[in-house]
N, C-alpha and C. Protein backbone atom coordinates (compact mmCIF):
# COMPACT_ATOMS: atom_id res chain seq x y z
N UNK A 1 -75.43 -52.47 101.06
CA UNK A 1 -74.81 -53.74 101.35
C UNK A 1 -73.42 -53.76 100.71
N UNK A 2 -71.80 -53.92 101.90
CA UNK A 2 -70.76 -54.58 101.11
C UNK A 2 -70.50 -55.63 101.57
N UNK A 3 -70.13 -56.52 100.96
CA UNK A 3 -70.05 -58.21 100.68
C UNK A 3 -68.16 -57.89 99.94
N UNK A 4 -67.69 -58.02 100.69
CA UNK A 4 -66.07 -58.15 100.40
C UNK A 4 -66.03 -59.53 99.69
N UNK A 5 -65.22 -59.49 98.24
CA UNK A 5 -64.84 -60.82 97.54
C UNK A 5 -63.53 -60.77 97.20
N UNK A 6 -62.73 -61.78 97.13
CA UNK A 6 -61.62 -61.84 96.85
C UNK A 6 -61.42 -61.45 94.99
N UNK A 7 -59.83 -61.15 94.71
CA UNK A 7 -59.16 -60.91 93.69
C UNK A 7 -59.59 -62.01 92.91
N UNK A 8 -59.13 -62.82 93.38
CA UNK A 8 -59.39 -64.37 92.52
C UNK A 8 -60.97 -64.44 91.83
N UNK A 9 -62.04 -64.18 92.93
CA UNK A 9 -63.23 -64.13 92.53
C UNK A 9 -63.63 -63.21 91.24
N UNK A 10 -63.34 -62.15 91.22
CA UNK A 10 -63.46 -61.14 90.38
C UNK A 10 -62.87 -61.25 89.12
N UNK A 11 -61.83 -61.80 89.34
CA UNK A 11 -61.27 -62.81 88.16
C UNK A 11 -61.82 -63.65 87.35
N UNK A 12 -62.23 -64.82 87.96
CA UNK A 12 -62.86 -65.77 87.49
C UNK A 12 -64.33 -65.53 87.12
N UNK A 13 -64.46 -64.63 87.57
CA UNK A 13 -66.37 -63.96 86.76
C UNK A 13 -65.93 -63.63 85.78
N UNK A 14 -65.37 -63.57 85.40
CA UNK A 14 -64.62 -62.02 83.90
C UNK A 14 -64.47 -60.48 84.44
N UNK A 15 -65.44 -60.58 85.49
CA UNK A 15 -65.86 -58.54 85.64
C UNK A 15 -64.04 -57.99 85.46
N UNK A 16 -62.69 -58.85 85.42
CA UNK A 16 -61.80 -57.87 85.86
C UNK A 16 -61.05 -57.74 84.57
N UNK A 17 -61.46 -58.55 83.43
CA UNK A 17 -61.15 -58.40 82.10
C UNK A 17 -62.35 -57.44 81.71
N UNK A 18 -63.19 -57.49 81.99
CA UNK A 18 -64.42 -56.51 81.74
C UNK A 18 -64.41 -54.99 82.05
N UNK A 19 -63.67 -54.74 83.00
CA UNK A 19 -63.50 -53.78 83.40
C UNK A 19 -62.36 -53.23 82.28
N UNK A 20 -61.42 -53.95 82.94
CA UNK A 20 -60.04 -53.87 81.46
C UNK A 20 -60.09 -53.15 80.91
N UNK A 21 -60.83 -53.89 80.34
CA UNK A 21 -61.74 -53.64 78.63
C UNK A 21 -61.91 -52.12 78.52
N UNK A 22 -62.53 -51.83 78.93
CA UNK A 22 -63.10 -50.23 78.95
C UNK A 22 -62.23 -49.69 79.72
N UNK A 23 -61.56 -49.69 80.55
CA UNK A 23 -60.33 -49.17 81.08
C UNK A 23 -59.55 -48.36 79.57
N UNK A 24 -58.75 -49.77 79.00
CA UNK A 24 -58.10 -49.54 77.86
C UNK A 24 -58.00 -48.65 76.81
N UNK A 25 -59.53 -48.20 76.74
CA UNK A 25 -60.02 -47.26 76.19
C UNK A 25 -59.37 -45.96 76.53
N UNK A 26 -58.81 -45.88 77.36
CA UNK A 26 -58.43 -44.38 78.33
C UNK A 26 -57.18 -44.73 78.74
N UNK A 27 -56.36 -45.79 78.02
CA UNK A 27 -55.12 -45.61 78.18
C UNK A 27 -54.30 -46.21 79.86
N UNK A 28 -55.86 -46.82 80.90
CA UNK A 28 -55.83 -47.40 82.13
C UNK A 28 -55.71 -48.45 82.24
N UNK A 29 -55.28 -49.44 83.22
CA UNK A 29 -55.68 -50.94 83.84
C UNK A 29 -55.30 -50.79 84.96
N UNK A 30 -56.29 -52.20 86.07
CA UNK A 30 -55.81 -52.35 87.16
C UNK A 30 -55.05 -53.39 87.31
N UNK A 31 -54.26 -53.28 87.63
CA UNK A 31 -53.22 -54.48 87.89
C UNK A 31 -53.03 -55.57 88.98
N UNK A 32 -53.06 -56.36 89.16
CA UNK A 32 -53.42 -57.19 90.43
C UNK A 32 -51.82 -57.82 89.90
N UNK A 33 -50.97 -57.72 91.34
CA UNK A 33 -49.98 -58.77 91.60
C UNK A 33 -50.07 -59.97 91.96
N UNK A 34 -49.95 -61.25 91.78
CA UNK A 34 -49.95 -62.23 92.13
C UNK A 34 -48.89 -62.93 92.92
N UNK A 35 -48.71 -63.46 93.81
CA UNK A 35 -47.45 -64.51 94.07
C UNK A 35 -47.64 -65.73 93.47
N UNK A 36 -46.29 -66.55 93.03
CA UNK A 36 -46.40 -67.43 92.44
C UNK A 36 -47.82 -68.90 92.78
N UNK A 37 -48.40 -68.58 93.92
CA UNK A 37 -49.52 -69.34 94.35
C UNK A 37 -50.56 -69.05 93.44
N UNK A 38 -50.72 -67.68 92.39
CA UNK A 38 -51.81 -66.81 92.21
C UNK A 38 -52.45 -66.54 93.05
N UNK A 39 -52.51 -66.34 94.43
CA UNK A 39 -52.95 -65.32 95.10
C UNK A 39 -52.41 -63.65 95.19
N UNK A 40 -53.42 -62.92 94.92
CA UNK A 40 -53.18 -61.33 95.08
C UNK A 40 -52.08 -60.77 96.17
N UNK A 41 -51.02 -60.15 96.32
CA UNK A 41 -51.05 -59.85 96.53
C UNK A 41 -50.84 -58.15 96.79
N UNK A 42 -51.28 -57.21 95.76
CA UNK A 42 -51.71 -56.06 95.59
C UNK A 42 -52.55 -55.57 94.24
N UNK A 43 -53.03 -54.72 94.12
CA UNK A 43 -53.90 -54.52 93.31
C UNK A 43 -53.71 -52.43 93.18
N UNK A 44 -53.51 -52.00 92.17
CA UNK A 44 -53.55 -51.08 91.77
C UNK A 44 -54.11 -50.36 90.48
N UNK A 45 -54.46 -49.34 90.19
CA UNK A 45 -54.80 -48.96 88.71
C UNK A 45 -52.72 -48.06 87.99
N UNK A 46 -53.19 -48.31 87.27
CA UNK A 46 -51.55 -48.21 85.83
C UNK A 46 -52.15 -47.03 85.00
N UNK A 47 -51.51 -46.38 84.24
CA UNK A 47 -51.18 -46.10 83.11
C UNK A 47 -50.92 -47.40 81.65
N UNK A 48 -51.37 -47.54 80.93
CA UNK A 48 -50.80 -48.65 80.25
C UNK A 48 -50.62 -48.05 78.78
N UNK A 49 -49.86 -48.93 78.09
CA UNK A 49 -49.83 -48.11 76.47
C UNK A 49 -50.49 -48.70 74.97
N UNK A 50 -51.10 -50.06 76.07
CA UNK A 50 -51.42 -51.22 75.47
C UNK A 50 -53.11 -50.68 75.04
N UNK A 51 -54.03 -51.33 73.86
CA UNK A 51 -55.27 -51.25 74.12
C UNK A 51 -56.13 -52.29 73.32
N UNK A 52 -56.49 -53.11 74.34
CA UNK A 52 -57.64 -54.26 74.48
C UNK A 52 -56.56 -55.30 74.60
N UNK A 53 -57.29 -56.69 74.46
CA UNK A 53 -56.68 -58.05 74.51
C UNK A 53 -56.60 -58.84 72.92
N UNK A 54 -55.77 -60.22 73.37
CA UNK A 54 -56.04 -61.11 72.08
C UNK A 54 -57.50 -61.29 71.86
N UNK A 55 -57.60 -62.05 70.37
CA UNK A 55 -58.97 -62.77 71.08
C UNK A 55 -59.19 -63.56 71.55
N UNK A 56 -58.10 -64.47 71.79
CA UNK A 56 -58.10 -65.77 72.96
C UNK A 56 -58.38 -65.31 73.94
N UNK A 57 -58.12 -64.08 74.82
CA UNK A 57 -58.77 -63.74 75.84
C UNK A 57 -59.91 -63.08 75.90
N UNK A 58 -60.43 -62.59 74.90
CA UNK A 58 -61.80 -61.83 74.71
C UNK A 58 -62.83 -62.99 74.65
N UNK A 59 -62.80 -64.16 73.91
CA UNK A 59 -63.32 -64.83 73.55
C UNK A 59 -63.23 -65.62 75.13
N UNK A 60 -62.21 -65.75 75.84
CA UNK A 60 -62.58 -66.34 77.31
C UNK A 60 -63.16 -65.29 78.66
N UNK A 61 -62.71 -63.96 78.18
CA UNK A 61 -63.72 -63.40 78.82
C UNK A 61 -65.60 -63.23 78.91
N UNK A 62 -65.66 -62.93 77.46
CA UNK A 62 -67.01 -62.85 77.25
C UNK A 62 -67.68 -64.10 77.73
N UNK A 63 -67.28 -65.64 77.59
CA UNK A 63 -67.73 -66.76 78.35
C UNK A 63 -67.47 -67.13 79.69
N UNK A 64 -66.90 -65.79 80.45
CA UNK A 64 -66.85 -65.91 81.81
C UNK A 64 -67.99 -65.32 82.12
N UNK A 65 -68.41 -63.51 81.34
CA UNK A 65 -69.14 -62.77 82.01
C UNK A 65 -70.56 -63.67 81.75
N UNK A 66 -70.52 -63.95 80.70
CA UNK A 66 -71.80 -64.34 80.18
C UNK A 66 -72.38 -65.45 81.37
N UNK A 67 -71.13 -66.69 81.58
CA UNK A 67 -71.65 -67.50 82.91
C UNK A 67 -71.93 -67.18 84.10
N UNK A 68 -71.08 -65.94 84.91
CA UNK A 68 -71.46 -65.38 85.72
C UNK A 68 -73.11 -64.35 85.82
N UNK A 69 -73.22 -64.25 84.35
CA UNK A 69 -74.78 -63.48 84.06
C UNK A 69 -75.56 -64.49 84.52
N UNK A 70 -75.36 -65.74 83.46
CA UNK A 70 -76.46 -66.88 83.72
C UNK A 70 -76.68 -67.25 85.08
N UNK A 71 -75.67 -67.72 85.91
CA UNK A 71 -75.12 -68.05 87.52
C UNK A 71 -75.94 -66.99 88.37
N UNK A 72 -75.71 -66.07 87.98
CA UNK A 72 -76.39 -64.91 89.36
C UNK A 72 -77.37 -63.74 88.50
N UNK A 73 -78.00 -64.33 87.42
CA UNK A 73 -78.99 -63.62 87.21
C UNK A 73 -79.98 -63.48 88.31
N UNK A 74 -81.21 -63.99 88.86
CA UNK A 74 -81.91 -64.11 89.85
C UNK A 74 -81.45 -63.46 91.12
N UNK A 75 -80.25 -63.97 91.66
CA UNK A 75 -80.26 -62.17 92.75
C UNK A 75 -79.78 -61.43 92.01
N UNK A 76 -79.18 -60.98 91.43
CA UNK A 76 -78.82 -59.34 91.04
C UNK A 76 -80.03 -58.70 90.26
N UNK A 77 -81.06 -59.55 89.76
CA UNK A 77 -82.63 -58.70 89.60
C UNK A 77 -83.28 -58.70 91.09
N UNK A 78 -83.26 -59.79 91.87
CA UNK A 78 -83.71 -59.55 93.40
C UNK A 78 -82.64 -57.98 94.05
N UNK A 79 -81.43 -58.05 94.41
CA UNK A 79 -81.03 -57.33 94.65
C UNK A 79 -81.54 -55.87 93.81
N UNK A 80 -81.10 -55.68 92.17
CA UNK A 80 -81.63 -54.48 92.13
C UNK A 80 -83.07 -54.12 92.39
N UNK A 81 -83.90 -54.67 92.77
CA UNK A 81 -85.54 -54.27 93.46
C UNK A 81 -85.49 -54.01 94.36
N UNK A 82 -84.66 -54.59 95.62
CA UNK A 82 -84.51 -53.87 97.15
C UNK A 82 -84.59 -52.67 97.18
C-alpha cells in the first residue's frame, strides 16, 4: 500500500524532525523549500555541518511524534498484521 501525504503532513507529525534527528548523525538533512504560503515547494536531502536541534525544538518534536503515536496507534498495529 502507497497512500501519498503531503510535506506539510509529515511535518506536523514530527516524523520530519524525527528523521532529522538521525539524519544529523551522518552529517545529512532533508530540506523541504517552502514558499512564503509554507507550502513545499521542493524537497531534497543536503549535506549539513550542523548536528541536532535546540531544545525548543526537540522538546516540540518529541510532543508531535508522541501525538501522532497516540492518534494512529490502532491502525499502524492493524496495518502492521496485514
Amino acid at each position: 500500500m502507497v497512500n501519498e501525504r503531503s510535506w506539510q503532513e509529515f511535518r506536523d507529525s514530527g516524523l520530519f524532525w524525527l528523521i532529522n534527528t538521525f539524519l544529523h548523525t551522518f552529517g545529512w538533512a532533508i530540506v523541504i523549500d517552502v514558499d512564503d504560503n509554507g507550502i513545499a515547494k521542493s524537497a531534497y536531502p543536503a549535506r549539513v555541518k550542523f548536528r541536532g536541534f535546540t531544545e525548543k525544538i526537540n522538546t516540540e518534536g518529541y510532543e508531535k511524534v508522541s501525538a501522532y503515536m497516540l492518534e494512529n496507534a490502532e491502525e499502524l498495529l492493524k496495518e502492521s498484521k496485514e
